[in-house]
Protein backbone atom coordinates (compact mmCIF):
# COMPACT_ATOMS: atom_id res chain seq x y z
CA UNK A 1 -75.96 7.81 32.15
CA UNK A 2 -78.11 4.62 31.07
CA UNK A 3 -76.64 1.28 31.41
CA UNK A 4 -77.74 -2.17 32.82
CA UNK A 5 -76.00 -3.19 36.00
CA UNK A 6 -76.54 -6.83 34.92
CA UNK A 7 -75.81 -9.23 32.31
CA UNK A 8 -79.75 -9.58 30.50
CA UNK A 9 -79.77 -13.45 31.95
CA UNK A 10 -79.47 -12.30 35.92
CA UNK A 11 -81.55 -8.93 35.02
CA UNK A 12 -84.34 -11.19 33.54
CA UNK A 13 -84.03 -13.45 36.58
CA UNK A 14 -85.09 -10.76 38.96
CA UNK A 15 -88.11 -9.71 36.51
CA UNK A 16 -88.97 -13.45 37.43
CA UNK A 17 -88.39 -13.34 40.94
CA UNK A 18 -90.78 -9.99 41.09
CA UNK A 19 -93.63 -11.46 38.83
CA UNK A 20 -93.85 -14.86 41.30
CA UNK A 21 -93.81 -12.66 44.13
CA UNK A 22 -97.13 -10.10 42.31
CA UNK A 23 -98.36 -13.92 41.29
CA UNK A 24 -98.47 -15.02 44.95
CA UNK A 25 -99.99 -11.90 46.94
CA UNK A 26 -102.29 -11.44 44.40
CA UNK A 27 -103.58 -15.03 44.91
CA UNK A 28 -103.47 -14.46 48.26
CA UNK A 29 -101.03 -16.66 49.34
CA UNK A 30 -98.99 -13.82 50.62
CA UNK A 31 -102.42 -11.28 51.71
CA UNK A 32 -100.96 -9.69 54.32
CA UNK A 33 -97.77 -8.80 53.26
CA UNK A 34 -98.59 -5.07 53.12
CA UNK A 35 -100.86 -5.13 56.35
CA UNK A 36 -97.26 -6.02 58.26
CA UNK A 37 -94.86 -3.67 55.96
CA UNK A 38 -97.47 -0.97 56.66
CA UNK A 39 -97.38 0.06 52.71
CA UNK A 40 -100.37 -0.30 50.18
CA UNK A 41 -99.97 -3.03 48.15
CA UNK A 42 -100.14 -1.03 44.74
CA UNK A 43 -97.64 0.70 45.78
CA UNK A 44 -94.93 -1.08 46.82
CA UNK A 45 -95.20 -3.35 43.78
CA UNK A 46 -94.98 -0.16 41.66
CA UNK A 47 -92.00 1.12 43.95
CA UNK A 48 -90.50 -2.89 43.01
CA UNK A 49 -91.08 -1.94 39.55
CA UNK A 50 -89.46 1.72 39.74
CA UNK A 51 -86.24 0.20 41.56
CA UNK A 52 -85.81 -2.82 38.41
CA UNK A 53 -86.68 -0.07 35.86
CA UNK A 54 -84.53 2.34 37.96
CA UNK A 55 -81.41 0.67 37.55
CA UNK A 56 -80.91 1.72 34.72
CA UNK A 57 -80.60 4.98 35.46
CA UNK A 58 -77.56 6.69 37.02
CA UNK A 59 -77.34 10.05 38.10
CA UNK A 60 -73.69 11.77 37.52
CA UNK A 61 -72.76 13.72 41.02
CA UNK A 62 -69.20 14.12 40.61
CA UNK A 63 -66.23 13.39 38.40
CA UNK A 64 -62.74 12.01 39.73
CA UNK A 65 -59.07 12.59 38.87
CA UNK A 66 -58.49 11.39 35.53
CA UNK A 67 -57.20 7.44 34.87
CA UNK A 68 -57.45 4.76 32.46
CA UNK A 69 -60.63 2.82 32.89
CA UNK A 70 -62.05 -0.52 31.60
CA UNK A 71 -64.96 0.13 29.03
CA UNK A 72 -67.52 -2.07 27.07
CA UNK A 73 -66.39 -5.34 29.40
CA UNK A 74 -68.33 -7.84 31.19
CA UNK A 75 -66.84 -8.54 34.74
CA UNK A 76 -68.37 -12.11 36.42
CA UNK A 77 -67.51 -11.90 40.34
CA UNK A 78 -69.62 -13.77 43.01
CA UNK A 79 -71.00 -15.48 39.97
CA UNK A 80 -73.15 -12.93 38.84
CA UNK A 81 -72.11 -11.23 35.24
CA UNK A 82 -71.72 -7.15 35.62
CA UNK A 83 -71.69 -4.98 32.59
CA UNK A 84 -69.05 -2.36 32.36
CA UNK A 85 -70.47 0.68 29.86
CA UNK A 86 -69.26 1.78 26.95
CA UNK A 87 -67.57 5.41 27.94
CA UNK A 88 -65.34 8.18 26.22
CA UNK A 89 -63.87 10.00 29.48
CA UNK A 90 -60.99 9.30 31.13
CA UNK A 91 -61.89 9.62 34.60
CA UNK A 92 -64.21 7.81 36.71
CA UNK A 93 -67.72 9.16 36.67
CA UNK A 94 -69.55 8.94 40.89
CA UNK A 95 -72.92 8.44 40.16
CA UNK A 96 -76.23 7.97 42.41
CA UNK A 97 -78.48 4.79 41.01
CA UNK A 98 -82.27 5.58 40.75
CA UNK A 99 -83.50 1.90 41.53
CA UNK A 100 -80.78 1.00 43.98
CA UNK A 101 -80.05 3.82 45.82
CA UNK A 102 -82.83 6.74 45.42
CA UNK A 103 -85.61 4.85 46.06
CA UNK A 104 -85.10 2.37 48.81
CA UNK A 105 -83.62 5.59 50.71
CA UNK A 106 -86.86 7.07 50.23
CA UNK A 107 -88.86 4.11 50.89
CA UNK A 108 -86.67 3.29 54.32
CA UNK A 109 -87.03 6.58 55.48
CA UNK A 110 -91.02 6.71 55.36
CA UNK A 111 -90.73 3.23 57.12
CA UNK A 112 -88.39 4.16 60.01
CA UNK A 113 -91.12 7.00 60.39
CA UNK A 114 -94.05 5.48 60.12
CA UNK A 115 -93.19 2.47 62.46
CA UNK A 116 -91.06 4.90 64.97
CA UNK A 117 -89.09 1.76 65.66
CA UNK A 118 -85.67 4.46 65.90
CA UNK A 119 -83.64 2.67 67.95
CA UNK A 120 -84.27 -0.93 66.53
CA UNK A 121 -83.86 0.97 62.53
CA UNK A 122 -80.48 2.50 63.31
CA UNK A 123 -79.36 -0.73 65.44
CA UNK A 124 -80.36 -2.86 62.33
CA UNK A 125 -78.74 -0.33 59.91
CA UNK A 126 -75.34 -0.71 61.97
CA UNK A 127 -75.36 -4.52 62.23
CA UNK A 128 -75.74 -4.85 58.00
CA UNK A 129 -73.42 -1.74 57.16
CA UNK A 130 -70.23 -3.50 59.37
CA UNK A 131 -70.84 -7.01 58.05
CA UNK A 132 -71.14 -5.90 54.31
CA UNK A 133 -68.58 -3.30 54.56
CA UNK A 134 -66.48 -6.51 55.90
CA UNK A 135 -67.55 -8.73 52.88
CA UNK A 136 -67.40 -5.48 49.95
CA UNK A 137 -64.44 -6.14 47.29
CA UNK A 138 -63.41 -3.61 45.29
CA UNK A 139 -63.26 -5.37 41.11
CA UNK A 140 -61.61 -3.64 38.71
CA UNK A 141 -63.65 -1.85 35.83
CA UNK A 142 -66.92 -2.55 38.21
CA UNK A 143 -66.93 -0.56 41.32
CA UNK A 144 -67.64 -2.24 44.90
CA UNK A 145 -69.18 -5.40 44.87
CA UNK A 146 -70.62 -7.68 47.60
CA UNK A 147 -72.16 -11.23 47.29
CA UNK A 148 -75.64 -10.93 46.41
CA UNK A 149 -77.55 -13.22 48.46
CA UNK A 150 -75.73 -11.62 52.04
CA UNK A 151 -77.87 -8.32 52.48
CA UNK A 152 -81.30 -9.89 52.28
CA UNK A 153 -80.20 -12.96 54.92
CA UNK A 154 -78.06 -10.38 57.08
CA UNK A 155 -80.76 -8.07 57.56
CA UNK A 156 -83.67 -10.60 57.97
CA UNK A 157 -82.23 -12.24 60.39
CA UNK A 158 -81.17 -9.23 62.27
CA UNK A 159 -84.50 -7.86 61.39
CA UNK A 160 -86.68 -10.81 63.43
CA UNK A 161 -84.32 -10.63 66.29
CA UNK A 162 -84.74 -7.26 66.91
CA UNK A 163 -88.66 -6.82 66.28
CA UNK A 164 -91.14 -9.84 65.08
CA UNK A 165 -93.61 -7.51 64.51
CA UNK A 166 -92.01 -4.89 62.27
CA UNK A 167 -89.65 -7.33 61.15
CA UNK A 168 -90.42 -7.20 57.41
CA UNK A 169 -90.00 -3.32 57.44
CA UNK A 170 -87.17 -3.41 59.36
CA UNK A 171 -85.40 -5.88 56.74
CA UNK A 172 -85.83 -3.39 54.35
CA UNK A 173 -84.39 -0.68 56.62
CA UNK A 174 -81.48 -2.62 57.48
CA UNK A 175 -80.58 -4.54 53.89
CA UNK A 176 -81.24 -1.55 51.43
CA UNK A 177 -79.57 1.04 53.55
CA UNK A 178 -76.87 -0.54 55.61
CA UNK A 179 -75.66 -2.06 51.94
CA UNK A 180 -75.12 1.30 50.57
CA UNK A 181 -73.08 2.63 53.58
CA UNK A 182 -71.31 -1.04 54.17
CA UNK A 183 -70.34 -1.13 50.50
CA UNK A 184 -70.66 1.99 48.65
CA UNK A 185 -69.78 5.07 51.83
CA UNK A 186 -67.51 3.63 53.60
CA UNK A 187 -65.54 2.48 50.52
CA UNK A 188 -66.00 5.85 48.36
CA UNK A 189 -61.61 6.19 49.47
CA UNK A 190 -61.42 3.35 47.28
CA UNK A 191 -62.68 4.17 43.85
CA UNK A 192 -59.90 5.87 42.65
CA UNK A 193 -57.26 3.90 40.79
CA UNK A 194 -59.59 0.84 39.82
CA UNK A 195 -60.30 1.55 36.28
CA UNK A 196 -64.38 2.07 36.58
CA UNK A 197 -65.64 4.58 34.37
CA UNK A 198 -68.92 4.96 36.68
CA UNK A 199 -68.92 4.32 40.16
CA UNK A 200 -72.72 3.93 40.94
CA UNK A 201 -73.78 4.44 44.39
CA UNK A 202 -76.88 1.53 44.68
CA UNK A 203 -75.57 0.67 41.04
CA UNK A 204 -73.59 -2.96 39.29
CA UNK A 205 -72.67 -4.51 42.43
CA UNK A 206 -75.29 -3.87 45.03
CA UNK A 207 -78.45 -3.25 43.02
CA UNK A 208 -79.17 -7.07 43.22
CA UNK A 209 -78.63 -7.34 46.80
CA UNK A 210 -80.66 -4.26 47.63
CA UNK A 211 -83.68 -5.36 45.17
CA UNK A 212 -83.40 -9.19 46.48
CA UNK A 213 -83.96 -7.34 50.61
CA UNK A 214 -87.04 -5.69 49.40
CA UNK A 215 -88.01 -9.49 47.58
CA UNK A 216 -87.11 -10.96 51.25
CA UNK A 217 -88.92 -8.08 53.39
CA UNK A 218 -92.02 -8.83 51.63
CA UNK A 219 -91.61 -12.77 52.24
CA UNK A 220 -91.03 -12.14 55.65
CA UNK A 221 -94.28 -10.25 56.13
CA UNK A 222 -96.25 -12.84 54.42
CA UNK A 223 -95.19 -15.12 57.17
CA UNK A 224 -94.91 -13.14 60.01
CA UNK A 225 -98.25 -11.49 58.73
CA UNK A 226 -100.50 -14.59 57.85
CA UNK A 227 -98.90 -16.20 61.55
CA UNK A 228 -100.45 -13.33 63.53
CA UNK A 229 -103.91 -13.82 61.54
CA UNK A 230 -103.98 -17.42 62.38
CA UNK A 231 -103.59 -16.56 65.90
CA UNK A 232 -106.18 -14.10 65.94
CA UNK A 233 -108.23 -16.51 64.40
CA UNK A 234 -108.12 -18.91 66.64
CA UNK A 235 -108.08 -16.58 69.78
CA UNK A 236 -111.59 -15.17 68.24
């Protein structure tokens, strides 16, 4: 099931936002981003590029009671334009997104165990999942839907009060994973009855929030990061 979760406009925006973030650590302005998130810069810009290209991508896990459901629409909530897909079925298709769901689970999960910051991850996790689950509204034809700029802000700042120096991991911990239990878990009771013909877990909704935490995680290193070699710097 192939569909953007965007309108092309805010879809193209966050190709922008990715390409001025690759523009800036590969200048060096942001060098030790990946020193601080502890992942190989290659890689996490090709895991950036995997969860924009991943959105796309939705992968059908179960089917619900039959209803009538909204089809070929574009929804604007939050002021950001979702695209409802063209469907046939009835019933409302639960789906798992590639980009917004699959992969930053993946990704959080290596970080939680390569920092072995447990406490701190789950604490972090708990903090974003009740204040998004508090802020997710359920929009007819789209699914759940939160603001997009909350889970990146929520979880930063939770993120540098609970650990400076893992901070920018943490942040992606927190945003990525405590959005898809704040919005999409907790809320799965909900789904039924509002006319979506797929209900993507990490899909329209969240994906921008979730891909805008991993923007912010990586901005966060390259401060906390480059402050730390300053200091060493001068200590040396």
């Amino acid at each position: 099931m192939h569909y953007l979760p965007l309108s092309w406009p805010f879809f193209v925006a966050l190709w922008f936002l990715f390409a001025v973030l690759a523009t800036l650590v590969e200048i060096g302005i942001l060098g030790y981003v990946f020193e601080t998130l502890g992942v190989n810069r290659r890689y996490m810009l090709l895991l950036l590029v995997c969860s924009l290209l991943g959105s796309y991508v939705n992968i059908p896990v179960a089917q619900l009671p039959p209803e009538y459901v909204r089809s070929g629409e574009v929804v604007d909530v939050f002021g950001v334009r979702y695209i409802v897909p063209v469907v046939r079925q009835s019933g409302t298709v639960l789906a798992i997104n590639l980009g917004g769901a699959v992969i930053p689970v993946i990704l959080s999960i290596y970080l939680i165990l390569k920092h072995r910051e447990f406490f701190q991850s789950f604490l972090a996790i708990g903090i974003v999942t009740l204040v998004v689950h508090l802020m997710a509204r359920p929009v007819p034809g789209v699914g759940i839907v939160v603001p997009i700029f909350i889970p990146p802000l929520i979880a930063a700042v939770v993120a540098v009060s609970l650990s400076r120096w893992h901070a920018p991991a943490l942040a992606y911990i927190a945003g990525s994973s405590g959005t898809l239990l704040g919005a999409d878990v907790l809320n799965l009771d909900k789904l039924h009855g509002m006319g979506a013909p797929i209900a993507s877990i990490g899909g329209a909704g969240k994906f921008d929030g979730i891909f805008l935490t991993g923007i912010v995680a990586m901005l966060l290193a390259g401060i906390l990061g480059g402050g730390r070699h300053h200091r060493r710097l001068v200590d040396s």
